[in-house]
C-alpha atoms as a PDB file:
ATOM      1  CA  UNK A   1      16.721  29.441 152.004  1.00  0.00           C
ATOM      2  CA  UNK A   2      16.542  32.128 154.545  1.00  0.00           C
ATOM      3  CA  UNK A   3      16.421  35.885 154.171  1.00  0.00           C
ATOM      4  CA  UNK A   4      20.307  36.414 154.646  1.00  0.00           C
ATOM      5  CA  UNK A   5      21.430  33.328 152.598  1.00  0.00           C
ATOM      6  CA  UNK A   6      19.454  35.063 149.476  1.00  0.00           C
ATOM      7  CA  UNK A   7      21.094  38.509 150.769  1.00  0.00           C
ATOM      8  CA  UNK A   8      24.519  37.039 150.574  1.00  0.00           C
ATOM      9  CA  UNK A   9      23.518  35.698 147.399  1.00  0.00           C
ATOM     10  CA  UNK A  10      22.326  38.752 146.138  1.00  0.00           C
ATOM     11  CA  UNK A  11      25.314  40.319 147.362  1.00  0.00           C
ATOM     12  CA  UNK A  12      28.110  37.878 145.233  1.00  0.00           C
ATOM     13  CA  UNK A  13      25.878  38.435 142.542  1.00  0.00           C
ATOM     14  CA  UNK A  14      26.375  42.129 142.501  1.00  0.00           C
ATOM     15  CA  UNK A  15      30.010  41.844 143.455  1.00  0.00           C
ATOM     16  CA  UNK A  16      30.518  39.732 140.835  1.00  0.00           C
ATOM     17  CA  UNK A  17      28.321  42.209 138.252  1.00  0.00           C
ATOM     18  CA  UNK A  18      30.750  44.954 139.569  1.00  0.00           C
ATOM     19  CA  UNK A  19      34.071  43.224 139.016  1.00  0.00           C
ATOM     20  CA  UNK A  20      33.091  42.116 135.435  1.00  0.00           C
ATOM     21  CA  UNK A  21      31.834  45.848 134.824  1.00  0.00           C
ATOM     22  CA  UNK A  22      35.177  46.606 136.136  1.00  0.00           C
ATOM     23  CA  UNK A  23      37.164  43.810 134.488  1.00  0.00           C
ATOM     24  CA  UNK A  24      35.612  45.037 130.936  1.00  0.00           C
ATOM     25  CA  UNK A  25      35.936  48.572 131.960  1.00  0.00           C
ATOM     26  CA  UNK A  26      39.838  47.621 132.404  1.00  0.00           C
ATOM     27  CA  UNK A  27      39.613  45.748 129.173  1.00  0.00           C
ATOM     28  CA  UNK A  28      37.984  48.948 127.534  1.00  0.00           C
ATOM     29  CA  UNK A  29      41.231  51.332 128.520  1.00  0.00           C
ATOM     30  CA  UNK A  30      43.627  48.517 127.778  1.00  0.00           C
ATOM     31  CA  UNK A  31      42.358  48.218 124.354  1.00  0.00           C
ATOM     32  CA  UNK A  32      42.795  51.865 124.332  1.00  0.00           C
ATOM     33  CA  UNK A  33      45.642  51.980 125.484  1.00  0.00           C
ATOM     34  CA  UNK A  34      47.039  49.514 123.377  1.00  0.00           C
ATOM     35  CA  UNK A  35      45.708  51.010 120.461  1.00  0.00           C
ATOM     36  CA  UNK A  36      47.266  54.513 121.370  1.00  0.00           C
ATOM     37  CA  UNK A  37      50.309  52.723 121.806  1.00  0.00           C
ATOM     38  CA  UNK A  38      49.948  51.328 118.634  1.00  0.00           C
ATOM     39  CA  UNK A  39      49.169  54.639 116.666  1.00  0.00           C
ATOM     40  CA  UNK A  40      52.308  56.104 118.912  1.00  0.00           C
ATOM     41  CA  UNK A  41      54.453  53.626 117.388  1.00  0.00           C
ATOM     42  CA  UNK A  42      52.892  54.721 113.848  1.00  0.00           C
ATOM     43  CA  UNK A  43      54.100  58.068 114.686  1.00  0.00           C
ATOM     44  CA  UNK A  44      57.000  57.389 115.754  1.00  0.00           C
ATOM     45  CA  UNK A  45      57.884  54.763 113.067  1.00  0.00           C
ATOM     46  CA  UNK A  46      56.827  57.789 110.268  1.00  0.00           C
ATOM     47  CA  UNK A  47      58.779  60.541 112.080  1.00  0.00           C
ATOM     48  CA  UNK A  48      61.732  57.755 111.908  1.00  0.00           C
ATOM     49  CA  UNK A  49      61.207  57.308 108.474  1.00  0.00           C
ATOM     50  CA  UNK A  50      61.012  61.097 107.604  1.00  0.00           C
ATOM     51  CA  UNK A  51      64.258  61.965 109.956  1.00  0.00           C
ATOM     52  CA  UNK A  52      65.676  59.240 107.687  1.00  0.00           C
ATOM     53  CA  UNK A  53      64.576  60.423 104.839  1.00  0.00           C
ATOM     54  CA  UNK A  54      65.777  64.136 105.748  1.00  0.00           C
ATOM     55  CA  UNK A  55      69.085  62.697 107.012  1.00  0.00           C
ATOM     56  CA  UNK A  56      69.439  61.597 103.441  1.00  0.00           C
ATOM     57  CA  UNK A  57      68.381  64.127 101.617  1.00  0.00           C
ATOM     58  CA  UNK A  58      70.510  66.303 103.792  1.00  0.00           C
ATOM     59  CA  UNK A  59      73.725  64.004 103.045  1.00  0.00           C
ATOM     60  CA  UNK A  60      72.714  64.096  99.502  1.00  0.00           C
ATOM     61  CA  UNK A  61      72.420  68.239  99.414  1.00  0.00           C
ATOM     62  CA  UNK A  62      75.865  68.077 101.235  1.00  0.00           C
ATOM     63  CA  UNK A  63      77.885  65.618  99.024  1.00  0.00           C
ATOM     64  CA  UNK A  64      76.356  67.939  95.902  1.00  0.00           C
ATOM     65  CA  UNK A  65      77.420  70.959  97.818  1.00  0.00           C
ATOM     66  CA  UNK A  66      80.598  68.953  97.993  1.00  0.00           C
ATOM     67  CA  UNK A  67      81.241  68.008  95.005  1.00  0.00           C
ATOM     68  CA  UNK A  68      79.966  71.499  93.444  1.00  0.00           C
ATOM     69  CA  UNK A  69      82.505  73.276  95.921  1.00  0.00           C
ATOM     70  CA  UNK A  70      85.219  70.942  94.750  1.00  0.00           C
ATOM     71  CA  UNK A  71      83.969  71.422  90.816  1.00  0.00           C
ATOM     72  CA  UNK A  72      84.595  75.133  91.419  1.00  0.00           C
ATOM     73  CA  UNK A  73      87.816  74.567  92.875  1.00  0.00           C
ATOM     74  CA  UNK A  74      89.310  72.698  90.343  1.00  0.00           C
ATOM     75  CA  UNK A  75      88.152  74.946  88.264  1.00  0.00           C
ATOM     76  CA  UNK A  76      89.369  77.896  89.393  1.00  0.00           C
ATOM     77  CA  UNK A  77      92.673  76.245  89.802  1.00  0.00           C
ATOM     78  CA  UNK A  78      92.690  75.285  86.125  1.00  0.00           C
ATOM     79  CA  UNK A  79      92.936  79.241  84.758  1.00  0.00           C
ATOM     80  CA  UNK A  80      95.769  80.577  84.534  1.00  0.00           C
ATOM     81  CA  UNK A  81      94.878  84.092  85.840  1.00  0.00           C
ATOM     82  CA  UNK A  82      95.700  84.785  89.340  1.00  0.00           C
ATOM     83  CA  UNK A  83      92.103  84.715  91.080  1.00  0.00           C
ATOM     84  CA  UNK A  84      90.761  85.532  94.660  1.00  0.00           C
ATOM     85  CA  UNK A  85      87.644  86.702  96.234  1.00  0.00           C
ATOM     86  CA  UNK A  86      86.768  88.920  99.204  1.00  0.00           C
ATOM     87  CA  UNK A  87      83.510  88.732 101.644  1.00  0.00           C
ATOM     88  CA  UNK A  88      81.977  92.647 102.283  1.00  0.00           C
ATOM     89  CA  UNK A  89      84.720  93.227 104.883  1.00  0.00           C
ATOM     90  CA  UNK A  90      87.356  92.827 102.420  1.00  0.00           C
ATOM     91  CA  UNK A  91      88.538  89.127 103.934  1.00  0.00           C
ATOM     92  CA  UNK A  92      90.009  86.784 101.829  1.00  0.00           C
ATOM     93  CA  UNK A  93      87.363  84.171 101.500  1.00  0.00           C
ATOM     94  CA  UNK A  94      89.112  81.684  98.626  1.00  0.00           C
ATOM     95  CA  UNK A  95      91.675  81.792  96.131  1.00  0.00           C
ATOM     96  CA  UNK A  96      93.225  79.617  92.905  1.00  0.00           C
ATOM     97  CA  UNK A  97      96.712  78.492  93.456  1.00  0.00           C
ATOM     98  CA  UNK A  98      98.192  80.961  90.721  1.00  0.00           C
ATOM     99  CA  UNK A  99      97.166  83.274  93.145  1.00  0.00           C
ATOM    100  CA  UNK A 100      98.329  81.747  96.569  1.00  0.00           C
ATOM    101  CA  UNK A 101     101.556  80.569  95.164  1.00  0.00           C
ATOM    102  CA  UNK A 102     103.019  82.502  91.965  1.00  0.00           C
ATOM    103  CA  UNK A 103     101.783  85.763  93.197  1.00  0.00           C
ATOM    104  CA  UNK A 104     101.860  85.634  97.396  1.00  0.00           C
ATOM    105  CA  UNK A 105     104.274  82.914  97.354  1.00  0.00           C
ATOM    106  CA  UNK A 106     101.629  81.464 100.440  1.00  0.00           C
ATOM    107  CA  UNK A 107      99.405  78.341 100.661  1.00  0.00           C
ATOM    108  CA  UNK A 108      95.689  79.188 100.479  1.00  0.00           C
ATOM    109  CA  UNK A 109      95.491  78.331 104.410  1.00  0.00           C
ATOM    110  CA  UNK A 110      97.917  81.388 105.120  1.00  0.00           C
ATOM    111  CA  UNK A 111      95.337  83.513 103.126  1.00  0.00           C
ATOM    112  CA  UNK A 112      91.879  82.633 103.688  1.00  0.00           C
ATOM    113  CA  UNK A 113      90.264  84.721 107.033  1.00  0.00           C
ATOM    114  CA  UNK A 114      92.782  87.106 106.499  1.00  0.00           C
ATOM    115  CA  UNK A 115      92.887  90.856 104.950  1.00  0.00           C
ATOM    116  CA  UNK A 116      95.715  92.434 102.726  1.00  0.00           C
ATOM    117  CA  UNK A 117      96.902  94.345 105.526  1.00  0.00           C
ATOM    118  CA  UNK A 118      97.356  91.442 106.935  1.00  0.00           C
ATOM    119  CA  UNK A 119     100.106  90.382 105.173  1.00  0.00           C
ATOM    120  CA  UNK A 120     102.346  92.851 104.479  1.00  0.00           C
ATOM    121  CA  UNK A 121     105.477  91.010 104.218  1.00  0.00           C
ATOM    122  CA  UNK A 122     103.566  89.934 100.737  1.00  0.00           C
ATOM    123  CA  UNK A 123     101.634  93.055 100.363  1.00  0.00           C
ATOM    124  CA  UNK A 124     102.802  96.477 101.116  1.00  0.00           C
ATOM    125  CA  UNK A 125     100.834  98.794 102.406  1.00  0.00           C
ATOM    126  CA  UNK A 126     100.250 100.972  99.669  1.00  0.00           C
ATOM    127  CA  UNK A 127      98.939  98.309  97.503  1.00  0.00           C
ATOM    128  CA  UNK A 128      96.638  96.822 100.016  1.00  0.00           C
ATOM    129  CA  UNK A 129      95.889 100.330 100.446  1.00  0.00           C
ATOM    130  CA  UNK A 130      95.072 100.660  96.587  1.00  0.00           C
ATOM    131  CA  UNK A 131      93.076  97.289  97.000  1.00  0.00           C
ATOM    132  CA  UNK A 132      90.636  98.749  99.402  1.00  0.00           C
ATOM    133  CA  UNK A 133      89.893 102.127  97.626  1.00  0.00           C
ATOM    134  CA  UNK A 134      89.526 100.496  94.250  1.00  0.00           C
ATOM    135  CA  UNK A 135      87.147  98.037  96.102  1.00  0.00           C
ATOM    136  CA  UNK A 136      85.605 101.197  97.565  1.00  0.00           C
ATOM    137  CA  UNK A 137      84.991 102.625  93.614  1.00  0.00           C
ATOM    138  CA  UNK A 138      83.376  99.262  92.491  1.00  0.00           C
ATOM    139  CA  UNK A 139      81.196  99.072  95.741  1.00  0.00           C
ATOM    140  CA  UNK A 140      79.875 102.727  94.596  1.00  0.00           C
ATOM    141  CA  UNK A 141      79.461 102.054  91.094  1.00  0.00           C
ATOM    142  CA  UNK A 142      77.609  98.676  92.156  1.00  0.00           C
ATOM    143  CA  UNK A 143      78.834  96.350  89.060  1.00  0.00           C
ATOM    144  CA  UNK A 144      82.101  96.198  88.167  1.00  0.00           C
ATOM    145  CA  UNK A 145      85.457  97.942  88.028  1.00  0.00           C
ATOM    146  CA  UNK A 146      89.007  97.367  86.583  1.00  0.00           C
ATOM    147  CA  UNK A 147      92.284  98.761  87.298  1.00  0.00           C
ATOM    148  CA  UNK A 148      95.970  98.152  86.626  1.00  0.00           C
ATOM    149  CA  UNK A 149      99.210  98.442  89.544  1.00  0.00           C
ATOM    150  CA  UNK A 150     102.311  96.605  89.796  1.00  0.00           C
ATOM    151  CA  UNK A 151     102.670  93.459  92.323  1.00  0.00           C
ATOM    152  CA  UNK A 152     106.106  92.258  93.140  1.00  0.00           C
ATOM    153  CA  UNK A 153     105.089  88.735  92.568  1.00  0.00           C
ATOM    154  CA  UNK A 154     106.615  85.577  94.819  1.00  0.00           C
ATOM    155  CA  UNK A 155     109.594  85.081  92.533  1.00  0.00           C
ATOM    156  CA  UNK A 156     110.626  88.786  93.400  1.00  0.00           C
ATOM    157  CA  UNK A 157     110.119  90.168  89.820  1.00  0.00           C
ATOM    158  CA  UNK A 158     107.465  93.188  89.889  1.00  0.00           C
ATOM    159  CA  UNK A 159     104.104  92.488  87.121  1.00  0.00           C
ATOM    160  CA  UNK A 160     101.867  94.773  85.714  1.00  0.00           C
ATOM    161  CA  UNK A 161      98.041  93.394  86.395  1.00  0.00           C
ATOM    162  CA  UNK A 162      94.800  94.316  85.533  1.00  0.00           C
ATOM    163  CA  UNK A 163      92.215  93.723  88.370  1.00  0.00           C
ATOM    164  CA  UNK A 164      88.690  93.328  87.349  1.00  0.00           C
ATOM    165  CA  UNK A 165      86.247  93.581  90.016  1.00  0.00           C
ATOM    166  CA  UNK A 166      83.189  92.363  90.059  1.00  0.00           C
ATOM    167  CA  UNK A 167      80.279  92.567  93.177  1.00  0.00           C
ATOM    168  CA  UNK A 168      79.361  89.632  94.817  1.00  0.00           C
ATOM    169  CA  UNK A 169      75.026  90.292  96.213  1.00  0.00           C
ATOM    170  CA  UNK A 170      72.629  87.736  97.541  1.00  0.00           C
ATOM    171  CA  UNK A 171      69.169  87.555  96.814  1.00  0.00           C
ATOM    172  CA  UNK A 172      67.986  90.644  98.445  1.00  0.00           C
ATOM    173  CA  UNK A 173      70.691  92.529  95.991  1.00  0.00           C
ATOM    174  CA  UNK A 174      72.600  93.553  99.139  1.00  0.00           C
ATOM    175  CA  UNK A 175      76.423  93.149  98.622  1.00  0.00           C
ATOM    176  CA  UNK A 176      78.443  90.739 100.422  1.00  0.00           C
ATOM    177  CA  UNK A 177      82.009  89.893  99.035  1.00  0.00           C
ATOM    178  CA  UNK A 178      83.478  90.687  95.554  1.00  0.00           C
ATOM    179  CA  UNK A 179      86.022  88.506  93.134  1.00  0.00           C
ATOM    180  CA  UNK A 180      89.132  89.649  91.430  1.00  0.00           C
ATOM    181  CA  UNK A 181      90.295  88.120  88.512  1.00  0.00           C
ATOM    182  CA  UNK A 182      93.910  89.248  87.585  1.00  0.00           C
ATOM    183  CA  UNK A 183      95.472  90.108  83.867  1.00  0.00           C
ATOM    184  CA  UNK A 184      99.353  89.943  83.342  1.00  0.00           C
ATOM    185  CA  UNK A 185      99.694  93.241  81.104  1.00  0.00           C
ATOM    186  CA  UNK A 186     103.580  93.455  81.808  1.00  0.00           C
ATOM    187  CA  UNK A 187     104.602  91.884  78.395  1.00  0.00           C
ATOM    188  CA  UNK A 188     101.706  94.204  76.686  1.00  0.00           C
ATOM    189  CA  UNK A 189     102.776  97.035  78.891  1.00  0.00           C
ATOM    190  CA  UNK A 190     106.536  96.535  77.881  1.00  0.00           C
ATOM    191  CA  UNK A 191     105.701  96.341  74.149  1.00  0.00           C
ATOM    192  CA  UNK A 192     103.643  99.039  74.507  1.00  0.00           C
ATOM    193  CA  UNK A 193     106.913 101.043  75.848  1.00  0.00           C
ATOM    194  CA  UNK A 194     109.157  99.938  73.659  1.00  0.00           C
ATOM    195  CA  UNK A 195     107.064 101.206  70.722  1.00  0.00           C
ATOM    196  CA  UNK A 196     106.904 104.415  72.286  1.00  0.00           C
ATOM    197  CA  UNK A 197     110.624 104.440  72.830  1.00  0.00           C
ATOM    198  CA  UNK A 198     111.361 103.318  69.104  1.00  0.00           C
ATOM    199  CA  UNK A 199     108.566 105.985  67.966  1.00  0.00           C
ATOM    200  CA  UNK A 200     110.868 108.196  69.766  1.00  0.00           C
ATOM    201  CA  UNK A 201     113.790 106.997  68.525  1.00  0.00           C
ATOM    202  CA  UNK A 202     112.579 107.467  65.028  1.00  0.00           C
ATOM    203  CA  UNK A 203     111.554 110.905  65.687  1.00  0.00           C
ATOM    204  CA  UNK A 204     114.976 111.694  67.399  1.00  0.00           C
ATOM    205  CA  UNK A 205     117.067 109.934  64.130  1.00  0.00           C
ATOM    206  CA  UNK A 206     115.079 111.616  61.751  1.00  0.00           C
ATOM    207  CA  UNK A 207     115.379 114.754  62.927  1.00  0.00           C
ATOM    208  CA  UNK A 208     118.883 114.553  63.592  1.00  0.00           C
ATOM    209  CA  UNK A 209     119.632 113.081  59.883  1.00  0.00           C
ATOM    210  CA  UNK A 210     118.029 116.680  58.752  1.00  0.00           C
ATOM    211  CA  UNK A 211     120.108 118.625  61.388  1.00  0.00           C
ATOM    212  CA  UNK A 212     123.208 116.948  60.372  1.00  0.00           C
ATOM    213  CA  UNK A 213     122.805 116.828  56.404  1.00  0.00           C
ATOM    214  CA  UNK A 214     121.894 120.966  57.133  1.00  0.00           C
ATOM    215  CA  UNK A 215     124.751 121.451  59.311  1.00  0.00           C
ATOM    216  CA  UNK A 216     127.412 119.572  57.434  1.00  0.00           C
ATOM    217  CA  UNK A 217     128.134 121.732  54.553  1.00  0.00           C
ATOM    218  CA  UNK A 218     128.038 125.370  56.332  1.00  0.00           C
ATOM    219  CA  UNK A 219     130.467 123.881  58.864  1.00  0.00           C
ATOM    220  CA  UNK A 220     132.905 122.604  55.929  1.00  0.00           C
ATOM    221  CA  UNK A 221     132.258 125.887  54.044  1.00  0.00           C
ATOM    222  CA  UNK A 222     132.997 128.229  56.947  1.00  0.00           C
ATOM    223  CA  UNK A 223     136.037 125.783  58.041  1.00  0.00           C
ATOM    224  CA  UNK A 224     137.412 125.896  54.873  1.00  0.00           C
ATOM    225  CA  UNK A 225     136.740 130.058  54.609  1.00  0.00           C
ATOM    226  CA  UNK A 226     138.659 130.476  58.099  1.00  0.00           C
ATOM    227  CA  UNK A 227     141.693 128.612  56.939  1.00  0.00           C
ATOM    228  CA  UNK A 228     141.925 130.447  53.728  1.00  0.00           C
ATOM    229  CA  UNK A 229     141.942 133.702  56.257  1.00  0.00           C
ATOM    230  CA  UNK A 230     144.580 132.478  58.439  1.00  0.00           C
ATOM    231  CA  UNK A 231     146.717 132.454  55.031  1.00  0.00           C
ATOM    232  CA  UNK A 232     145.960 135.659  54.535  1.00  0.00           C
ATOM    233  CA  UNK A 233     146.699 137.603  57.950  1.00  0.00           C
ATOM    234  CA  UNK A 234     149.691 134.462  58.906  1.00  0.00           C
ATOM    235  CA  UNK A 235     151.104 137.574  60.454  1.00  0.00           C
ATOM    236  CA  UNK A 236     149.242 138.847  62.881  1.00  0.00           C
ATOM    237  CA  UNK A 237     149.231 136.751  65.875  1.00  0.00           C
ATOM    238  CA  UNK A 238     146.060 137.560  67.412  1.00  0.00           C
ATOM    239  CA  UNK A 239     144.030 137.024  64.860  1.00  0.00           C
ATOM    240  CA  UNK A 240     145.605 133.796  64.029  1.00  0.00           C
ATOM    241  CA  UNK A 241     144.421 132.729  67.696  1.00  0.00           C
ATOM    242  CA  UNK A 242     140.838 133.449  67.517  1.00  0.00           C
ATOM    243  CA  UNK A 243     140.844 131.992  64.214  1.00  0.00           C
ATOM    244  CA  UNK A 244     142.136 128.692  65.404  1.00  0.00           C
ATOM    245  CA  UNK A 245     139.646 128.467  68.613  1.00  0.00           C
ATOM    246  CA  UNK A 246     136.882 129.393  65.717  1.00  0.00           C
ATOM    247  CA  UNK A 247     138.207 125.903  63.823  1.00  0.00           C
ATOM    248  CA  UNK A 248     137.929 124.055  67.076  1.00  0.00           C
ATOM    249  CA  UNK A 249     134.599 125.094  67.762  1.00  0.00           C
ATOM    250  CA  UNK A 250     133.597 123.913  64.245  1.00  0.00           C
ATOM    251  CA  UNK A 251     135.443 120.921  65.182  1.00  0.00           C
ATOM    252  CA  UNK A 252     133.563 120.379  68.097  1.00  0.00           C
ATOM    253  CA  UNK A 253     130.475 121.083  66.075  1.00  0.00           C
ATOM    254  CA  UNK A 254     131.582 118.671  63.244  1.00  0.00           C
ATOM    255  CA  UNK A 255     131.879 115.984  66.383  1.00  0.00           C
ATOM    256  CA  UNK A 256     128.257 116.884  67.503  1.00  0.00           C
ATOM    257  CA  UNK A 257     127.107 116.267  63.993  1.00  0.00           C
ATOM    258  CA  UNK A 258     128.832 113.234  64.398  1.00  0.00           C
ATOM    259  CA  UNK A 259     127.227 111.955  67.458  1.00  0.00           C
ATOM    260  CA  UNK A 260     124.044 113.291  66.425  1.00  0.00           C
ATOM    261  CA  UNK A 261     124.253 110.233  63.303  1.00  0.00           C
ATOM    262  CA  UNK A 262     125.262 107.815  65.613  1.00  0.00           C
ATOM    263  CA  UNK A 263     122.488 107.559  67.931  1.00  0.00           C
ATOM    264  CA  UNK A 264     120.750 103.899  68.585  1.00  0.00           C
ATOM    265  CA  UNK A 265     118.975 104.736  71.732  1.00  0.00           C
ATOM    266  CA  UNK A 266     116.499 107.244  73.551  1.00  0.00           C
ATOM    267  CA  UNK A 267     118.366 108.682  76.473  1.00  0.00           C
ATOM    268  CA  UNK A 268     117.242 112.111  78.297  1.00  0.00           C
ATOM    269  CA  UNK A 269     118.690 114.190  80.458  1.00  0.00           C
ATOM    270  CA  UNK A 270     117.166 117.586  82.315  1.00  0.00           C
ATOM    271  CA  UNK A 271     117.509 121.239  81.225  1.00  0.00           C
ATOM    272  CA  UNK A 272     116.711 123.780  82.928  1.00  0.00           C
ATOM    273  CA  UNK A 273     114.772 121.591  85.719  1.00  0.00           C
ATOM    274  CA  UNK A 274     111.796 122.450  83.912  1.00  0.00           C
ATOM    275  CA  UNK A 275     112.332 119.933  80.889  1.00  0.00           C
ATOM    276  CA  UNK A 276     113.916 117.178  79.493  1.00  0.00           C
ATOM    277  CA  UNK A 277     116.322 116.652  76.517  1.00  0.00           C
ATOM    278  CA  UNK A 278     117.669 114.271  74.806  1.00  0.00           C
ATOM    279  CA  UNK A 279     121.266 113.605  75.852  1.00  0.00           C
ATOM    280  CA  UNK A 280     123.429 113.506  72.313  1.00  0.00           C
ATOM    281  CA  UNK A 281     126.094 111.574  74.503  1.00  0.00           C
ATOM    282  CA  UNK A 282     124.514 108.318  76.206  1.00  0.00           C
ATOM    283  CA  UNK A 283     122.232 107.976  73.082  1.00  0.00           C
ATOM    284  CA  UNK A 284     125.097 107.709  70.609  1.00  0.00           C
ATOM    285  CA  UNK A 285     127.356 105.316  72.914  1.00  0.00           C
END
């Protein structure tokens, strides 16, 4: 063979050296490449399965949260006190229905995201004004705080009610919201009245048994002492006449007495604009 057929030959042979270093070279990235493809798809397959099993857990925190948020409600719902609760800017942030409908006469919807001056066709402006300062008390003495006022409830009819307030704080201790859970004290507080009044009464009967059993025999005493001396002086006419407006002032005395033992009831009246009394009249009708 001549020079230049072994030179071609040579040639192939180192073409053909260079293509397979090529071809493996090729075959050396491809098998990286499929094998970083196949780690990608690792990666991807385990983020997959942790975003699934994060969705999950998620869905699982939120249909607790769900069913611990609808837990409290019918709980809330299922005490009879009127109950509502407040974030830190005095919003309305929930409520039972005791509260929404026997004492606002609203649905919770009408309530929530809204303040009590807000609503004052339901609550007047002096009691949401009360609401806010005693708020304002319990927020300074930082645990809790009661107090009593009267609500004109939904059916019209005005109820005595003891709030108790209590502060709402998150971790950090900081306060955000506060709940009110509300007493009915008008059946206490109208007891507690009518005792009064019938310790009153009492007081007013017993001392008016004592004025009349004192009064009762001067009065019949000096009645019978002025008729005796109209007997005596029949003649002269002027005496006659004070003598009879003396016997109708004992009358009218004898008549006080009379009321006086027939009282059933506490009824006042001023004197003097400085005091009261008890009025002898309206008590004994």
């Amino acid at each position: 063979m001549s020079f230049w057929s072994w030179f071609i030959v040579a040639l192939l042979l180192a073409g053909l050296g260079w293509c397979g270093l090529r071809i493996r070279a090729q075959a050396q990235r491809s098998e990286r490449l499929r094998k970083a493809l196949n780690e990608a798809k690792l990666r991807v397959h385990a983020l997959e399965t942790d975003q699934q099993r994060f969705e999950s857990h998620r869905e699982n925190k939120e249909d607790r949260l769900r069913g611990y948020l609808k837990l409290m409600d019918e709980l809330i719902n299922t005490i009879p006190n009127p109950i509502y609760f407040k974030d830190a800017q005095g919003v309305f942030q929930g409520c039972n229905q005791v509260f929404s409908r026997a004492v606002l006469g609203l649905t919770r919807d009408r309530i929530i995201g809204r303040r009590p001056q807000d609503l004052p066709d339901r609550i007047p402006p002096e009691l949401a004004a009360t609401y806010q300062h005693q708020e304002l008390v319990m927020m300074q003495k930082g645990l809790s705080h009661t107090f009593e006022a009267e609500v004109q409830c939904a059916d019209g009819q005005r109820r005595d009610f003891l709030f108790s307030l209590a502060l709402i704080q998150n971790q950090d201790k900081e306060a955000i919201g506060s709940v009110a859970v509300l007493s009915d004290l008008t059946e206490k507080n109208r007891a507690a009245r009518d005792r009064a009044q019938k310790e009153k009464l009492e007081g007013v009967l017993e001392t008016a048994g004592g004025v009349c059993h004192e009064f009762n025999q001067p009065l019949q005493a000096l009645s019978g002492y002025l008729e005796l001396l109209s007997l005596k002086i029949a003649s002269d006419e002027k005496a006659s006449e004070y003598i009879a407006k003396a016997l109708e002032q004992i009358e009218r005395m004898g008549s006080i007495t009379s009321k006086l033992q027939g009282i059933t009831r506490y009824e006042t009246m001023s004197y003097a604009a400085k005091t009261k009394i008890i009025d002898i009249h309206k008590s004994s009708e």
